[in-house]
N, C-alpha and C. Protein backbone atom coordinates (compact mmCIF):
# COMPACT_ATOMS: atom_id res chain seq x y z
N UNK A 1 170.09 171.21 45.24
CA UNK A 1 170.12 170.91 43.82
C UNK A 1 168.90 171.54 43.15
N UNK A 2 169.21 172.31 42.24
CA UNK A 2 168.04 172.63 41.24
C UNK A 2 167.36 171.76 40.68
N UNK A 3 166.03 171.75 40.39
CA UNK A 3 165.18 171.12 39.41
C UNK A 3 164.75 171.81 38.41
N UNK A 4 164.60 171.44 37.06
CA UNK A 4 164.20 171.54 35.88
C UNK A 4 163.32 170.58 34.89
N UNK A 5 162.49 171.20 35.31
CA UNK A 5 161.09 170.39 34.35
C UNK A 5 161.26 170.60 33.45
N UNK A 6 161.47 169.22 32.29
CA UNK A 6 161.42 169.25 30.75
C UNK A 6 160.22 168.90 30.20
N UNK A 7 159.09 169.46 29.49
CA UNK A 7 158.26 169.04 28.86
C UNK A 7 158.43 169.14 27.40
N UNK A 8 158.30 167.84 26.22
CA UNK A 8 158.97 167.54 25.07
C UNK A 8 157.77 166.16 24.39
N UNK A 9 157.76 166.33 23.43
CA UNK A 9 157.29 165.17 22.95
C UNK A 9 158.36 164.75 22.07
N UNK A 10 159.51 164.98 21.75
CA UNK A 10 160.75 164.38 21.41
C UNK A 10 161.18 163.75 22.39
N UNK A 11 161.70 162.80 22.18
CA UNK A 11 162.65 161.96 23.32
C UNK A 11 164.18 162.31 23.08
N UNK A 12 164.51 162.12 21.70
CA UNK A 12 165.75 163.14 21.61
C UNK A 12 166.01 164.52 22.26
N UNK A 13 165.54 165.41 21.51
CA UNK A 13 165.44 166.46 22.44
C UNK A 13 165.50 166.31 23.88
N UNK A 14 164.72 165.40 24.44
CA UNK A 14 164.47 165.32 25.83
C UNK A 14 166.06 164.69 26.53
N UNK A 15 165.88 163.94 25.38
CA UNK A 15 167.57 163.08 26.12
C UNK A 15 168.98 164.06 26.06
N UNK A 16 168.96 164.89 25.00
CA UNK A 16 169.77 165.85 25.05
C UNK A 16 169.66 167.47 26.03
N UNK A 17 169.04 167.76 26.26
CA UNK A 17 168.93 168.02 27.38
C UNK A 17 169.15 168.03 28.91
N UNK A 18 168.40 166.62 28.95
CA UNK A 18 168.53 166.18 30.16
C UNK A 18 170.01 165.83 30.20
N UNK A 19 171.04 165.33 29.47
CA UNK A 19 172.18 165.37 29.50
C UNK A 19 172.97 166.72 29.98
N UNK A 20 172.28 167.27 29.33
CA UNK A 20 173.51 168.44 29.29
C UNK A 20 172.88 169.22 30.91
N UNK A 21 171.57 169.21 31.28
CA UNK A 21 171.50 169.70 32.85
C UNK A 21 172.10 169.05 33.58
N UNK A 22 172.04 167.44 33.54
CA UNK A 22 172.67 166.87 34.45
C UNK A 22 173.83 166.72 34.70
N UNK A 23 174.45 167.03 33.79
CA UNK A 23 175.61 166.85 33.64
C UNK A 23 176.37 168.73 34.45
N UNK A 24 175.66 169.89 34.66
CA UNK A 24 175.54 170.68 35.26
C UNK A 24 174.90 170.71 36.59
N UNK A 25 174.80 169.44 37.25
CA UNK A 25 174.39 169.37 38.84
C UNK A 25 172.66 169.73 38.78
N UNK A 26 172.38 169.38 38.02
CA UNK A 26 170.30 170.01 37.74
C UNK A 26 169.65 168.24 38.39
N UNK A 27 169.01 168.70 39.33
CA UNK A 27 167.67 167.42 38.88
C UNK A 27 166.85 167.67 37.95
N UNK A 28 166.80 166.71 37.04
CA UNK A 28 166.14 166.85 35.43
C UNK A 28 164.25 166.29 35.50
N UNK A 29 163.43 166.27 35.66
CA UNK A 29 162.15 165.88 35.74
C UNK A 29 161.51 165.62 34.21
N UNK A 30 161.68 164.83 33.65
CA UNK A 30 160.89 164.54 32.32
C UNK A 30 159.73 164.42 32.11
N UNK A 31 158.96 164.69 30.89
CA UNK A 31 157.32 164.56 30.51
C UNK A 31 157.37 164.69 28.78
N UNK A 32 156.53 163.91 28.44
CA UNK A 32 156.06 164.01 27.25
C UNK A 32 155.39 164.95 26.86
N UNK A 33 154.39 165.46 27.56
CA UNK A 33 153.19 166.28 27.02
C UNK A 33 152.94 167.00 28.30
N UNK A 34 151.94 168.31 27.59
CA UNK A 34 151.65 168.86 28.81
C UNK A 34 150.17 168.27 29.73
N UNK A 35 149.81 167.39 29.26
CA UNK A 35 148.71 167.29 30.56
C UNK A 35 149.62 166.04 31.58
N UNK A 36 150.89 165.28 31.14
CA UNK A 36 151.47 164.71 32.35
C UNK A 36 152.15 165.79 32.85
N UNK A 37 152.74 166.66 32.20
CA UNK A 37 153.36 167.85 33.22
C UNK A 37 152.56 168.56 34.41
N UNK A 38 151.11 168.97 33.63
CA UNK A 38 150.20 169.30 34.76
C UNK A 38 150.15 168.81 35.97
N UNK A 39 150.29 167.36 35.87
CA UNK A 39 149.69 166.69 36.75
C UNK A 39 150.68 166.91 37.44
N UNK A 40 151.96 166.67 37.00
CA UNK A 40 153.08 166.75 38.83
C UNK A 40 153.76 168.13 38.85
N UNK A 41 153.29 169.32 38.36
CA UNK A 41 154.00 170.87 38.44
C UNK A 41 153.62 170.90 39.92
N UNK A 42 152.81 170.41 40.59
CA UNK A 42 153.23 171.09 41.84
C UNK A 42 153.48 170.49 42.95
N UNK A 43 154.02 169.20 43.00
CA UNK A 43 154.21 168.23 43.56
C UNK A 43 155.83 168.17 43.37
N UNK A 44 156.31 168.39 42.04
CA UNK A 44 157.72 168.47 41.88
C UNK A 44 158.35 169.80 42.30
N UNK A 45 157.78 171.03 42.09
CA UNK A 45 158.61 172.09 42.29
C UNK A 45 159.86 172.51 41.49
N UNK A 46 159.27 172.35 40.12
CA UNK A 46 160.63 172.65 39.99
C UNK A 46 160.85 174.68 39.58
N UNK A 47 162.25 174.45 39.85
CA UNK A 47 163.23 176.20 39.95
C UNK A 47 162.78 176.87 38.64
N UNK A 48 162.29 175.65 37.03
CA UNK A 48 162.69 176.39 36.59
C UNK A 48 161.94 175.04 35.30
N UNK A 49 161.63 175.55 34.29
CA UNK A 49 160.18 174.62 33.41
C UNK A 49 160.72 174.97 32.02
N UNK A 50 160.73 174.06 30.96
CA UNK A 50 161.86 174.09 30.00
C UNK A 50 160.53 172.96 28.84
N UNK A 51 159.94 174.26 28.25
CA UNK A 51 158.84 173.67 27.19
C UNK A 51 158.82 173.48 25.57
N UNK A 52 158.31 172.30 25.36
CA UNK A 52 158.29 172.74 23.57
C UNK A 52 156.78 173.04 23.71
N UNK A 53 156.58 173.65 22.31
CA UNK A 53 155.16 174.42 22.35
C UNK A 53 153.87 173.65 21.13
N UNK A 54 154.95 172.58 20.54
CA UNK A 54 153.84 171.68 19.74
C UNK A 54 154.10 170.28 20.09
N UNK A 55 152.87 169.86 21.09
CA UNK A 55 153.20 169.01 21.75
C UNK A 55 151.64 168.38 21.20
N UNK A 56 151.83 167.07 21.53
CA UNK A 56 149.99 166.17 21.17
C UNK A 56 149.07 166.25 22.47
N UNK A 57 148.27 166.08 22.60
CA UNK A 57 147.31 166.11 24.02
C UNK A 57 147.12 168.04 24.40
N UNK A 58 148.11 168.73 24.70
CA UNK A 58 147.80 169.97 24.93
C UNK A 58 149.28 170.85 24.67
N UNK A 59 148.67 172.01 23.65
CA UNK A 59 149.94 172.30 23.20
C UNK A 59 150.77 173.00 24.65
N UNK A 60 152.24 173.76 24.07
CA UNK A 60 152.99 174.60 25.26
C UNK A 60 152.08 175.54 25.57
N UNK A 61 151.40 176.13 24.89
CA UNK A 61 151.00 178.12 25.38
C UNK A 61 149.85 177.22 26.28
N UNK A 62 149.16 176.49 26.09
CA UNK A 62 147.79 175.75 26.99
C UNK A 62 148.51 175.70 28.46
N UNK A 63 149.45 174.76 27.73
CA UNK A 63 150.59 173.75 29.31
C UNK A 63 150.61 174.99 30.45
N UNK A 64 151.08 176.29 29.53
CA UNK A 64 151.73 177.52 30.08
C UNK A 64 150.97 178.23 30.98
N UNK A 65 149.61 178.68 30.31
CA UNK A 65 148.19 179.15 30.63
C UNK A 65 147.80 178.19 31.93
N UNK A 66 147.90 177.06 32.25
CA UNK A 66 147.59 176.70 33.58
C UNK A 66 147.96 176.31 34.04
N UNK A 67 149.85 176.32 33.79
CA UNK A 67 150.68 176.64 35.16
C UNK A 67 150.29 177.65 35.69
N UNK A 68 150.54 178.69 34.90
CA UNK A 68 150.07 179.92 35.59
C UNK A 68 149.03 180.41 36.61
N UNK A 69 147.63 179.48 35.94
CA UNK A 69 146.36 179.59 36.65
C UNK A 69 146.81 178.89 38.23
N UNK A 70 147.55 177.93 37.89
CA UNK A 70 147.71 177.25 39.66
C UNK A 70 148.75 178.25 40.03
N UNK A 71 149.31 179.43 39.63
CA UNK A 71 149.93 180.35 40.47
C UNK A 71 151.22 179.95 40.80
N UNK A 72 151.60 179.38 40.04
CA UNK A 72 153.14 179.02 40.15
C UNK A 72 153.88 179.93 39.38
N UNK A 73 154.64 180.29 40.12
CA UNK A 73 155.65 181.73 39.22
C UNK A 73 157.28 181.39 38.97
N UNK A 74 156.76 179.94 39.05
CA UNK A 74 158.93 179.93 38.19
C UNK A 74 158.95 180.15 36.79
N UNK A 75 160.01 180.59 36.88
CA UNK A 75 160.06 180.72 34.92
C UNK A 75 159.57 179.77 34.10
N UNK A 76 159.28 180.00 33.20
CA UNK A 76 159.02 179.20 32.08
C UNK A 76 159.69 179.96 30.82
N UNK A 77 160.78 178.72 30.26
CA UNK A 77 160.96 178.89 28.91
C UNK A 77 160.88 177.98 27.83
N UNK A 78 159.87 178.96 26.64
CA UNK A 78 159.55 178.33 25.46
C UNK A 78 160.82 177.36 24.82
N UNK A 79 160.67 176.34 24.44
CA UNK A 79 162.10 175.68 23.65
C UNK A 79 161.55 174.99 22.03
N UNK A 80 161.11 175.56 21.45
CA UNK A 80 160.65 175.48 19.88
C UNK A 80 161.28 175.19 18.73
N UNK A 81 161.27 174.33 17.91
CA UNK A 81 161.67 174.37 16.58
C UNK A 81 160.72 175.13 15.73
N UNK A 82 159.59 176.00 16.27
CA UNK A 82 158.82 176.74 15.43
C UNK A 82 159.79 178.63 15.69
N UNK A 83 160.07 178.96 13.94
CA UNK A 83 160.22 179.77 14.21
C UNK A 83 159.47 181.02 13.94
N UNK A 84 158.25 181.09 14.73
CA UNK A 84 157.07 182.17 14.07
C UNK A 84 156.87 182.54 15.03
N UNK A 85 157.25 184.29 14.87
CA UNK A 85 156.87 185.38 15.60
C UNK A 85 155.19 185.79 16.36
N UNK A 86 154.53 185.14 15.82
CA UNK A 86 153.51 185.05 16.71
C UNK A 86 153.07 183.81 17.18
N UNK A 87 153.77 182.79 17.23
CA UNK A 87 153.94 181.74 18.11
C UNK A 87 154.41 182.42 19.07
N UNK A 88 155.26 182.50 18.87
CA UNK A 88 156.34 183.08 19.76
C UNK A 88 155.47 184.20 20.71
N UNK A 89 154.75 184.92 20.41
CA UNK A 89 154.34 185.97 20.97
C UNK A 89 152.92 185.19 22.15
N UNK A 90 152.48 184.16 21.15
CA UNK A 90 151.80 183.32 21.99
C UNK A 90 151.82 182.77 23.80
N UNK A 91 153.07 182.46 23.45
CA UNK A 91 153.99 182.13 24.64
C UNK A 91 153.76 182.74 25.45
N UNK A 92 154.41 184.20 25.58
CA UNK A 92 154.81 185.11 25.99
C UNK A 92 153.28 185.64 26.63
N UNK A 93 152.50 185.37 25.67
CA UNK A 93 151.18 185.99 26.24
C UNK A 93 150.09 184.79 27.39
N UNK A 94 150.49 183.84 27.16
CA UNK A 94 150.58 182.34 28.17
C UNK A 94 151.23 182.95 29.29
N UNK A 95 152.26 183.36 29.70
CA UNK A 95 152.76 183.56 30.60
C UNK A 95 154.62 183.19 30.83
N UNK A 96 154.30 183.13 29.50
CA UNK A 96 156.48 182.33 29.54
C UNK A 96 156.88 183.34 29.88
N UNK A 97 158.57 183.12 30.06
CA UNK A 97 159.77 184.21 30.31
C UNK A 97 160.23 184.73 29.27
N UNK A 98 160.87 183.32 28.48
CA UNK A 98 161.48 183.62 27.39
C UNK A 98 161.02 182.61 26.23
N UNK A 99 161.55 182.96 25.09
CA UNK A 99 161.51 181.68 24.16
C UNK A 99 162.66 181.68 23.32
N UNK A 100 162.93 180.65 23.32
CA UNK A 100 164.17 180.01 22.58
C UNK A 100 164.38 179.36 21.20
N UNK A 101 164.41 179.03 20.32
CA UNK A 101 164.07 178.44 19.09
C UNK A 101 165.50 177.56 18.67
N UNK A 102 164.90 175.79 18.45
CA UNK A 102 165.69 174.96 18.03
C UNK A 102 165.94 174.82 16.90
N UNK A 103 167.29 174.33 16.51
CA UNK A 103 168.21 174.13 17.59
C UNK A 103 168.89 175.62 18.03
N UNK A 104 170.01 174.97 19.17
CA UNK A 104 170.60 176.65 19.34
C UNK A 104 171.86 175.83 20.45
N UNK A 105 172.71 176.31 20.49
CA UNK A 105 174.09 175.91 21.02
C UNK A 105 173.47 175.58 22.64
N UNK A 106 174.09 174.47 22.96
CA UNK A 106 174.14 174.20 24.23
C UNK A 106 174.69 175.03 25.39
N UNK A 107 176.01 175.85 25.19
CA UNK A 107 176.09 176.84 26.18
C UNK A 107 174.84 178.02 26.54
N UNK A 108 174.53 178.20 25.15
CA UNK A 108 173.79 179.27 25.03
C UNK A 108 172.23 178.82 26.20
N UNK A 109 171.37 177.75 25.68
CA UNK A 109 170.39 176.88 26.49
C UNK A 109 170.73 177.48 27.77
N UNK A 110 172.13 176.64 28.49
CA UNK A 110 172.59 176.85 29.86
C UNK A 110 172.40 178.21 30.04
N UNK A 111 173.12 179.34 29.35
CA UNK A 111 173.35 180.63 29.99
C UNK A 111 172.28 180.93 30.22
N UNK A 112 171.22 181.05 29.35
CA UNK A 112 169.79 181.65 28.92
C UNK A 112 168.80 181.58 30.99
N UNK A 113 169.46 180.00 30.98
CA UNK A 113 168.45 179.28 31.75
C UNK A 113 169.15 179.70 33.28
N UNK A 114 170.37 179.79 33.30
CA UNK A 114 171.15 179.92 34.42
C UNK A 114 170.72 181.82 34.72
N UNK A 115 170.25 182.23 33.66
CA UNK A 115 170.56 183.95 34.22
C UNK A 115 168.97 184.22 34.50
N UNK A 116 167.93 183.32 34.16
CA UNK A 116 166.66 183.37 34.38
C UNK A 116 166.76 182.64 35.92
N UNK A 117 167.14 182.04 36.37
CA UNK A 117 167.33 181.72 37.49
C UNK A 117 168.09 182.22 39.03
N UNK A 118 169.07 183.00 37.95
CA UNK A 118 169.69 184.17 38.98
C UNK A 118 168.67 185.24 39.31
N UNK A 119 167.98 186.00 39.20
CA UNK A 119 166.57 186.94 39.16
C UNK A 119 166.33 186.74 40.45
């Protein structure tokens, strides 16, 4: 079974989500913010890390910046209701895969996440 780390300070968001992975055979791993994500990225393992990027305590591109530093190389994708091109570029320069901007169709989420995982 795959895992997928959600980090969200929405709980909506988070709950919709986690619906729609699980409901696709995913183990779903939830977090509010990124310094509880920190703490279990490498204890959980997950395939595959599914971020918003304005979060309270430490934003996404931070969260991103030291996954990376602990050398973990699963994807990471941005999941934002910000739609600014150098946010966005932020990310990317953190170390994400991709970034995504909310909302955006649920197949689409899946495909995005399923073909970053095929690689």
């Amino acid at each position: 079974m795959r895992k997928i780390l959600i980090i969200d300070d929405d709980v909506t968001a988070l709950d919709i989500v986690d619906f729609l992975f699980e409901d696709k055979g995913y183990e779903v791993i939830r977090r509010a913010d990124g310094l509880s994500a920190l703490e279990c990225v490498e204890s959980v393992k997950p395939d595959i890390i599914l971020i918003d990027l304005m979060m309270p305590k430490m934003n996404g591109q931070e969260c991103i910046r030291q996954i990376r530093k602990k050398g973990l190389k699963q994807p990471i994708v941005a999941f934002t209701a910000v739609d600014d091109p150098d946010i966005h570029q932020e990310a990317v320069d953190a170390g994400c895969n991709l970034v995504l901007t909310k909302p955006c169709k649920p197949q689409a989420l899946v495909k995005q996440i399923e073909s970053l995982l095929a690689k």
